[in-house]
Protein backbone atom coordinates (compact mmCIF):
# COMPACT_ATOMS: atom_id res chain seq x y z
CA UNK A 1 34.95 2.97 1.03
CA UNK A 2 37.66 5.44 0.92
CA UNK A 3 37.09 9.32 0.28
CA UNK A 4 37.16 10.36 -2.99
CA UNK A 5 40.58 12.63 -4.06
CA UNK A 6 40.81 16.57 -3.73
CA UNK A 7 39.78 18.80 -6.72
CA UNK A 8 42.93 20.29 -7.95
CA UNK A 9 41.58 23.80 -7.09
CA UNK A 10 41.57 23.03 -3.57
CA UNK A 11 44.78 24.75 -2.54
CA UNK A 12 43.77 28.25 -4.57
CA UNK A 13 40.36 28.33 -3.25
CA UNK A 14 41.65 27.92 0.74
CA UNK A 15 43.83 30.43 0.05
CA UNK A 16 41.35 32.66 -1.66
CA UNK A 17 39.29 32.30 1.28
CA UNK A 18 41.56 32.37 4.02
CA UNK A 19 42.35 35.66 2.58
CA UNK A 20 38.92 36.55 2.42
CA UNK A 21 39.31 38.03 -2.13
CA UNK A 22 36.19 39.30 -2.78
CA UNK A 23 35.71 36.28 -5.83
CA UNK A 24 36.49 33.40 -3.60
CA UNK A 25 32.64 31.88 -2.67
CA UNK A 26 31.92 32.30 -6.69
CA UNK A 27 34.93 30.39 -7.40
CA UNK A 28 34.20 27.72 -4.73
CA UNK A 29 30.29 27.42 -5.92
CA UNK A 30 31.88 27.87 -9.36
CA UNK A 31 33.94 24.52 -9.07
CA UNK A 32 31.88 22.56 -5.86
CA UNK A 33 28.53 23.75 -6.54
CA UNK A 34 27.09 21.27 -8.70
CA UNK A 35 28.07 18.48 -6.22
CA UNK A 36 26.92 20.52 -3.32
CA UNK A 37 23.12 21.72 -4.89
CA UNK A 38 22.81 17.48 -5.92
CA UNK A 39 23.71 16.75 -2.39
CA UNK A 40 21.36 19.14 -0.28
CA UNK A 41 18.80 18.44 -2.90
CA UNK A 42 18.36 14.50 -1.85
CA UNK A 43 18.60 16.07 1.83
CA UNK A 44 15.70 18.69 1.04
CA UNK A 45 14.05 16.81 -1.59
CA UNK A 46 13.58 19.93 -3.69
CA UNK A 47 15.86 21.76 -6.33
CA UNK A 48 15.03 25.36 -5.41
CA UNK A 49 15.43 24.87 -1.57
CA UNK A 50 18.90 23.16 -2.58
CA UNK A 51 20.21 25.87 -4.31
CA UNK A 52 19.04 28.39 -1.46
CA UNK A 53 20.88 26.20 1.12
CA UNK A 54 24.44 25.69 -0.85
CA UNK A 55 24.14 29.43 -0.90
CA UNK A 56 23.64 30.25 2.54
CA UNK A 57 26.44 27.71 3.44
CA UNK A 58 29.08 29.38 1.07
CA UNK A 59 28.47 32.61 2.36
CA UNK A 60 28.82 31.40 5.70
CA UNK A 61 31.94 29.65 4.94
CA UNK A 62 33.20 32.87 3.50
CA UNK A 63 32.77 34.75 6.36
CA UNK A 64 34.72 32.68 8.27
CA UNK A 65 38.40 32.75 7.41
CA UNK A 66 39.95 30.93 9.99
CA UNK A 67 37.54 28.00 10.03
CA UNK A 68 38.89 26.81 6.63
CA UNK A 69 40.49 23.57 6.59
CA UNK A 70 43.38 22.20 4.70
CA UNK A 71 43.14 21.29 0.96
CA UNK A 72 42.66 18.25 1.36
CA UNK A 73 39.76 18.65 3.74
CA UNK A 74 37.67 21.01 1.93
CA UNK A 75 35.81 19.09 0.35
CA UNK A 76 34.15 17.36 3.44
CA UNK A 77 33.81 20.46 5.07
CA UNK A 78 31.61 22.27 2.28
CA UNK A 79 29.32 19.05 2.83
CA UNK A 80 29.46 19.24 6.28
CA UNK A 81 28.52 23.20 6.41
CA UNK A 82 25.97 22.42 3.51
CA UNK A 83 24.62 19.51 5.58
CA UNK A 84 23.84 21.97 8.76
CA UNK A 85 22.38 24.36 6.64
CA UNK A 86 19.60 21.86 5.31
CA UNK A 87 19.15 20.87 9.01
CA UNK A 88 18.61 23.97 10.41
CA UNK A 89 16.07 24.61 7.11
CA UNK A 90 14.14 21.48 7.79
CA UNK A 91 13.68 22.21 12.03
CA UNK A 92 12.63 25.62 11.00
CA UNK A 93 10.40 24.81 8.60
CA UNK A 94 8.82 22.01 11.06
CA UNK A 95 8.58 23.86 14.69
CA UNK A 96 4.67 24.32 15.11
CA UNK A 97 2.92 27.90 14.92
CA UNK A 98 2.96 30.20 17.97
CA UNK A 99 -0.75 29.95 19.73
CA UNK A 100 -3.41 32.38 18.58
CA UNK A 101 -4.03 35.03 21.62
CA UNK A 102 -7.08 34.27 23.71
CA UNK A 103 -9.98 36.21 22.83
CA UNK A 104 -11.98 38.02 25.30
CA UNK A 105 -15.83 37.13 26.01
CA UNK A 106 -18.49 39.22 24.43
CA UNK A 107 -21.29 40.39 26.19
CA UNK A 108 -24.05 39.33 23.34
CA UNK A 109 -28.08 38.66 23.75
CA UNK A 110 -28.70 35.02 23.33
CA UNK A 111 -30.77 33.39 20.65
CA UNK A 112 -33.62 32.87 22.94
CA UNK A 113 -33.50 37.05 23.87
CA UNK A 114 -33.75 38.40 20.10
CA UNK A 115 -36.23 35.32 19.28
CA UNK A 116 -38.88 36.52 22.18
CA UNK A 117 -42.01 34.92 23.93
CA UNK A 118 -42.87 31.68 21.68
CA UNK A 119 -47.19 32.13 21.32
CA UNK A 120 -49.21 28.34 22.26
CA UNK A 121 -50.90 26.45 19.95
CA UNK A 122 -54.25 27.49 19.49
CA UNK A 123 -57.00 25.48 20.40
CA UNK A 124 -58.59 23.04 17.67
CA UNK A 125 -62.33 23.84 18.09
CA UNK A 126 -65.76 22.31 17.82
CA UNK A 127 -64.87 22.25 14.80
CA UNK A 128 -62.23 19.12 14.63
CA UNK A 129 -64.29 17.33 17.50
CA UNK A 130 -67.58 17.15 15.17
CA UNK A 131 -65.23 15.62 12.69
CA UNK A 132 -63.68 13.16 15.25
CA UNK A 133 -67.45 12.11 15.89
CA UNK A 134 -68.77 11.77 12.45
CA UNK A 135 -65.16 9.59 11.46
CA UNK A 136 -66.38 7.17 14.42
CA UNK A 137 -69.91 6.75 13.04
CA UNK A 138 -68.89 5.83 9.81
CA UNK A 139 -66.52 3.32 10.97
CA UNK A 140 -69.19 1.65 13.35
CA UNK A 141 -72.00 1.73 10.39
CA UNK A 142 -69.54 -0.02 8.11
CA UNK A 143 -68.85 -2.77 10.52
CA UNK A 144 -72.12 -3.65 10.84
CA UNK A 145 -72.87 -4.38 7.23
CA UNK A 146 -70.33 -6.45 6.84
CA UNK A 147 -71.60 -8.63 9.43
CA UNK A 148 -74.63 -8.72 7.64
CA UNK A 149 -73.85 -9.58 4.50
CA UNK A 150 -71.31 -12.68 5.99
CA UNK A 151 -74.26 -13.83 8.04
CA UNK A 152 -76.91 -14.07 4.66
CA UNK A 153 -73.98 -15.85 3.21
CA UNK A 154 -73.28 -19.12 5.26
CA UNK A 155 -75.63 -22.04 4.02
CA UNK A 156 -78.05 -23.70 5.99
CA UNK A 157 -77.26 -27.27 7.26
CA UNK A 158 -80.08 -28.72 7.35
CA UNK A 159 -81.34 -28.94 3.87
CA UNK A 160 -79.90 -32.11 2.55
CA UNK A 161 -77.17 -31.83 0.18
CA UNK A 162 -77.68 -33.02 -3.43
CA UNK A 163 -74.63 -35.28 -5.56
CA UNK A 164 -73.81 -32.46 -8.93
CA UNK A 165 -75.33 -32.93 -12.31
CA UNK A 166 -73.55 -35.92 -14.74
CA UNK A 167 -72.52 -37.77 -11.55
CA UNK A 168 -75.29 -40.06 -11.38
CA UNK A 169 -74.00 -43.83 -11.89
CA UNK A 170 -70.14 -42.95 -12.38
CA UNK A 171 -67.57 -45.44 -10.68
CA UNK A 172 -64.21 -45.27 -10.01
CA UNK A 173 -62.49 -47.24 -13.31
CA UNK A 174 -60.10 -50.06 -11.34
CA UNK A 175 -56.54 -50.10 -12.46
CA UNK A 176 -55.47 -52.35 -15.10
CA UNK A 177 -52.46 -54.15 -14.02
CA UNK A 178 -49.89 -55.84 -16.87
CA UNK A 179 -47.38 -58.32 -15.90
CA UNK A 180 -44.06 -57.59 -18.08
CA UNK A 181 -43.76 -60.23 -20.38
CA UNK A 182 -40.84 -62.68 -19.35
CA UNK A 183 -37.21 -61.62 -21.31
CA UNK A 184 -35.51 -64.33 -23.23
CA UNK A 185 -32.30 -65.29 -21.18
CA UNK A 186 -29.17 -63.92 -22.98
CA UNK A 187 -26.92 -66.77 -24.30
CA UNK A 188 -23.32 -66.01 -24.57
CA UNK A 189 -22.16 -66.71 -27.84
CA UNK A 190 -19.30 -68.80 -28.81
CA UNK A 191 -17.38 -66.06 -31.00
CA UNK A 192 -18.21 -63.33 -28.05
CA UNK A 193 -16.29 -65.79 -25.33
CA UNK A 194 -13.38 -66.40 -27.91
CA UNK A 195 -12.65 -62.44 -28.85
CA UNK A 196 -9.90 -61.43 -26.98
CA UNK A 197 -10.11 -58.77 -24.64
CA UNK A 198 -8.16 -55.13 -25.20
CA UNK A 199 -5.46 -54.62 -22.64
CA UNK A 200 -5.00 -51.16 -20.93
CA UNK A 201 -1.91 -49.17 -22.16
CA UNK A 202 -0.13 -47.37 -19.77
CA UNK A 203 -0.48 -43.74 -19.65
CA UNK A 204 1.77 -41.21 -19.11
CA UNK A 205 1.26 -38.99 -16.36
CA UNK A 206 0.02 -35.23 -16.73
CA UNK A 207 3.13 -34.39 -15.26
CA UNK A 208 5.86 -36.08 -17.11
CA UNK A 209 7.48 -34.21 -20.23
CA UNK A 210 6.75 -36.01 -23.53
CA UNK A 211 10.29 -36.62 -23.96
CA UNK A 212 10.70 -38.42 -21.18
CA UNK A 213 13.11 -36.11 -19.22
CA UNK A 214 12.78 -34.54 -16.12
CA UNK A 215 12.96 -31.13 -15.59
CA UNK A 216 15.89 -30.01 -13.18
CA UNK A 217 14.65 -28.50 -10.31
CA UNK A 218 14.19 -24.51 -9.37
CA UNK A 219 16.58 -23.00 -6.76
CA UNK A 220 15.89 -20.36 -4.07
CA UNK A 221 18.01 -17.33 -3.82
CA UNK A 222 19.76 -17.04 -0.05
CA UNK A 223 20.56 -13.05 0.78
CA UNK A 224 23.74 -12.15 2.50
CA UNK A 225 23.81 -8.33 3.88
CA UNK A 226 26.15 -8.98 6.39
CA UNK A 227 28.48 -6.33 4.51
CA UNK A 228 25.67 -3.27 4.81
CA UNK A 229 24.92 -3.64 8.47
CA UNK A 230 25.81 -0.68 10.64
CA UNK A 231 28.42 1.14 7.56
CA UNK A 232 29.20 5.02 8.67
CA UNK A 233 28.20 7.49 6.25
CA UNK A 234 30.08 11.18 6.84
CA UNK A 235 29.25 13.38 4.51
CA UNK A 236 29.18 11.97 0.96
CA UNK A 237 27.17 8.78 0.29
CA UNK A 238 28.63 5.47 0.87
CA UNK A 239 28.46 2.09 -0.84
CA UNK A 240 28.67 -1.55 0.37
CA UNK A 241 27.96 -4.68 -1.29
CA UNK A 242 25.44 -7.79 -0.75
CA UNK A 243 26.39 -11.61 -2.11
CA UNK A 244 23.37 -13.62 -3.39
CA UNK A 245 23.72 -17.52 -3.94
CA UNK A 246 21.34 -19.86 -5.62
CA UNK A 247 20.77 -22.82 -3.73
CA UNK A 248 19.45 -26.60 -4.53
CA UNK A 249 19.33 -25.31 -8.57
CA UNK A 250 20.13 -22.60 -11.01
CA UNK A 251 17.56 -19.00 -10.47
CA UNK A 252 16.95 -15.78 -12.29
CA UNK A 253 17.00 -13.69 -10.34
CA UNK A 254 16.70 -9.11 -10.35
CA UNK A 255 16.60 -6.44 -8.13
CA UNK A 256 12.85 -5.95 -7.63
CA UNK A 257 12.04 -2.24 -5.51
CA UNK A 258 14.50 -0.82 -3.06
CA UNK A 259 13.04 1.40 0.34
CA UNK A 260 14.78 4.29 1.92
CA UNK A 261 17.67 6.42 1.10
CA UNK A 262 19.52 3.40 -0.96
CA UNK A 263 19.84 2.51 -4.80
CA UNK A 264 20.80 -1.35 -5.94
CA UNK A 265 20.31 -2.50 -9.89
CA UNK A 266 20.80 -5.73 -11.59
CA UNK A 267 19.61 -9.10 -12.33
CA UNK A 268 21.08 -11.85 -14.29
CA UNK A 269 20.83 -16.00 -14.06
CA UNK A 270 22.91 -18.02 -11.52
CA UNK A 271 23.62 -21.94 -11.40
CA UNK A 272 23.51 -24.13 -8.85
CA UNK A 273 26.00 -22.88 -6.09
CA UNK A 274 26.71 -20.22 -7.58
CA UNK A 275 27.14 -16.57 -6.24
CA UNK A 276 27.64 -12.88 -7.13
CA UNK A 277 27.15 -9.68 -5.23
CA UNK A 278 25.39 -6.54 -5.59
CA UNK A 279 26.50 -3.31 -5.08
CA UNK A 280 24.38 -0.74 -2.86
CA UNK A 281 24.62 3.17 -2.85
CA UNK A 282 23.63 4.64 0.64
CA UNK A 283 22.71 8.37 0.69
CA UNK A 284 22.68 10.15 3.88
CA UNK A 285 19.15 12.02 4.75
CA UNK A 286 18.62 14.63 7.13
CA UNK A 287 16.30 11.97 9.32
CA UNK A 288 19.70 10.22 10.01
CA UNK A 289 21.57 13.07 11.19
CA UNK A 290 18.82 14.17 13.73
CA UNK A 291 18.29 10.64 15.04
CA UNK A 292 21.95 8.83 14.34
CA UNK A 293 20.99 5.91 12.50
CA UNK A 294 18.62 5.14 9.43
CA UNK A 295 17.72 1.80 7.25
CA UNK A 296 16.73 1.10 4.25
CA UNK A 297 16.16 -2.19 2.35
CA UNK A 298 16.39 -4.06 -1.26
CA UNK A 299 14.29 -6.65 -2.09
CA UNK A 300 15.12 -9.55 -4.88
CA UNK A 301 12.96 -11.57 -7.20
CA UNK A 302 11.85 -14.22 -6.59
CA UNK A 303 12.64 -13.99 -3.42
CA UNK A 304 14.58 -12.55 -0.51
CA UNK A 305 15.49 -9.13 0.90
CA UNK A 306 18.83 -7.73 2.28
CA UNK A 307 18.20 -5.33 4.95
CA UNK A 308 20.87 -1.76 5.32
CA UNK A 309 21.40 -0.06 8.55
CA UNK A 310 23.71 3.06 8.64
CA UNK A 311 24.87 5.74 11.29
CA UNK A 312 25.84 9.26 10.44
CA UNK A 313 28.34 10.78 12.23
CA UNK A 314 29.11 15.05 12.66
CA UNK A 315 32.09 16.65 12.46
C-alpha cells in the first residue's frame, strides 16, 4: 500500500520549524494533531495518555531544528517521534518498583516471656472418684435385672403344647381344578377368503421435499491469506486483502470476530465457484515494535479463518 500524500502545509511548517518561530509546534499539532492523538491512542489504549504523548513528541521535535525532514517526509516522522514517545511511556510505566530497604531485627520479648509460668491442672478429688464408683454400680445393678427378667420369660419345654381355640377339626380345602371348556375351531368363511387384500402404498421418505425436488447442496467457504502474511507496517497502519471462494455449492457467508490489532467487515452470498476478497486494516501496536513482529486473525462464518502476520520496522 503506498503512503498516503503530504498535507499542503508541509513546506510552511518545516520551515517554521527549521527556523525554530515561536508558533510552529501549535501550527504542526494545529494541522497533524488529530491524526497523531488517534494514532498514539490505539498504541496507549487511552485518550488522555495520547494527548500527553503527541505533546511531548512535538515539543521534542521543536527543539530540534536540524532533525526536520523534507516536506514530504514529515509526516512519517511526526509518527515515528510520536511512536517513541508511547514506547518509552509504556517501558516506564512497566519497569518493576525499586526493593523496599531491609529492616533491621528488633530485640522484642517473645510471646511465651510476657505470657509467664502456665499453672497445672488441679487435681480432680475424692470427689470425681466417688462418682466414677457409684456410675459403675449402677451400670452392674442394671445388667443384672435384665437378665432376670429374660430368664422368667423363656417358656418351659416340657409342658406339652396345646393346638389354638377354633382349630379343632379344620382341613386344608383341596383345590378345585376346571378344565377350559374346548373352543369351537374357527372356520374361514367364504366372503373373508374372497375380500381382497389392501396393498401397501409407497411412502415418501422423511427426507424428501414434498415437491419432489432435491435440495442443492451447501458449500464450504476455502480462506486464502496468502496476501496478509509477513506485510511491513512503518508508521501508519497498513491494509491487505484476503480472497474467499465457495466450494462444491453456493454459501453465506460474514465476517464473524476479528483478534489483535486488525479490523475486517462484510458478508454477503457467493455461488458455486465463486470468489471475492476482503479487505483487512492492520494497526501497528507498541507490542510489535518491542518484539518485531505481531499477528492477528479474522475468522468467517460458517467457517474458516485467515491468519495476519506483520513486522514493524524503525526509522
Amino acid at each position: 500500500m503506498p503512503d498516503p500524500p503530504s498535507h499542503p502545509e508541509d513546506a510552511r511548517l518545516v520551515d517554521a520549524l527549521r527556523a525554530r518561530r515561536p508558533e510552529a509546534v501549535g501550527q504542526v499539532y494545529n494541522v497533524h494533531g488529530p491524526p497523531l492523538i488517534g494514532y498514539a491512542g490505539a498504541l496507549l489504549g487511552d485518550r488522555d495518555a495520547a494527548v500527553e504523548a503527541v505533546r511531548a513528541a512535538l515539543l521534542r521535535a521543536g527543539a530540534a531544528p536540524r532533525a526536520v525532514p523534507e516536506a514530504g517526509e514529515l509526516r512519517e516522522w511526526l509518527h515515528d517521534l510520536v511512536r517513541r514517545e508511547s514506547l518509552e511511556r509504556v517501558l516506564g510505566a512497566a519497569s518493576p518498583p525499586p526493593p523496599p530497604p531491609p529492616v533491621a531485627p528488633v530485640d522484642a520479648p517473645t510471646l511465651a516471656d510476657l505470657a509467664g509460668p502456665v499453672p497445672e491442672p488441679p487435681d480432680p478429688g475424692p470427689a470425681r472418684r466417688r462418682r466414677r464408683r457409684l456410675g459403675l454400680a449402677g451400670a452392674a445393678a442394671a445388667a443384672a435385672l435384665v437378665a432376670c427378667a429374660a430368664f422368667l420369660l423363656i417358656p418351659d419345654a416340657s409342658a406339652p403344647r396345646r393346638p389354638p381355640a377354633g382349630s379343632k377339626g379344620l382341613t386344608a380345602p383341596a383345590p378345585v381344578v376346571t378344565t377350559p371348556a374346548p373352543s369351537p375351531t374357527a372356520t374361514a368363511s367364504p366372503s373373508a377368503s374372497l375380500a381382497p387384500r389392501p396393498t401397501a402404498t409407497p411412502s415418501k421418505r422423511p427426507g424428501e421435499p414434498r415437491d419432489g425436488r432435491r435440495r442443492a447442496p451447501r458449500g464450504r467457504l476455502a480462506v486464502g491469506d496468502a496476501g496478509c502474511r509477513g506485510i511491513g507496517v512503518a508508521g501508519l497502519p497498513r491494509t491487505c486483502r484476503i480472497t474467499l471462494t465457495a466450494r462444491g455449492g453456493p454459501v453465506r457467508w460474514s465476517v464473524s470476530s476479528v483478534s489483535g490489532r486488525v479490523s475486517a467487515s462484510g458478508g454477503g452470498r457467493l455461488g458455486g465457484g465463486d470468489s471475492t476478497s476482503v479487505r483487512v486494516t492492520v494497526w501497528p501496536s507498541v507490542r510489535c515494535y518491542v518484539a518485531g513482529r505481531d499477528s492477528g486473525a479474522v475468522r468467517f462464518s460458517p467457517g474458516g479463518t485467515a491468519r495476519i502476520s506483520y513486522t514493524c520496522r524503525r526509522r
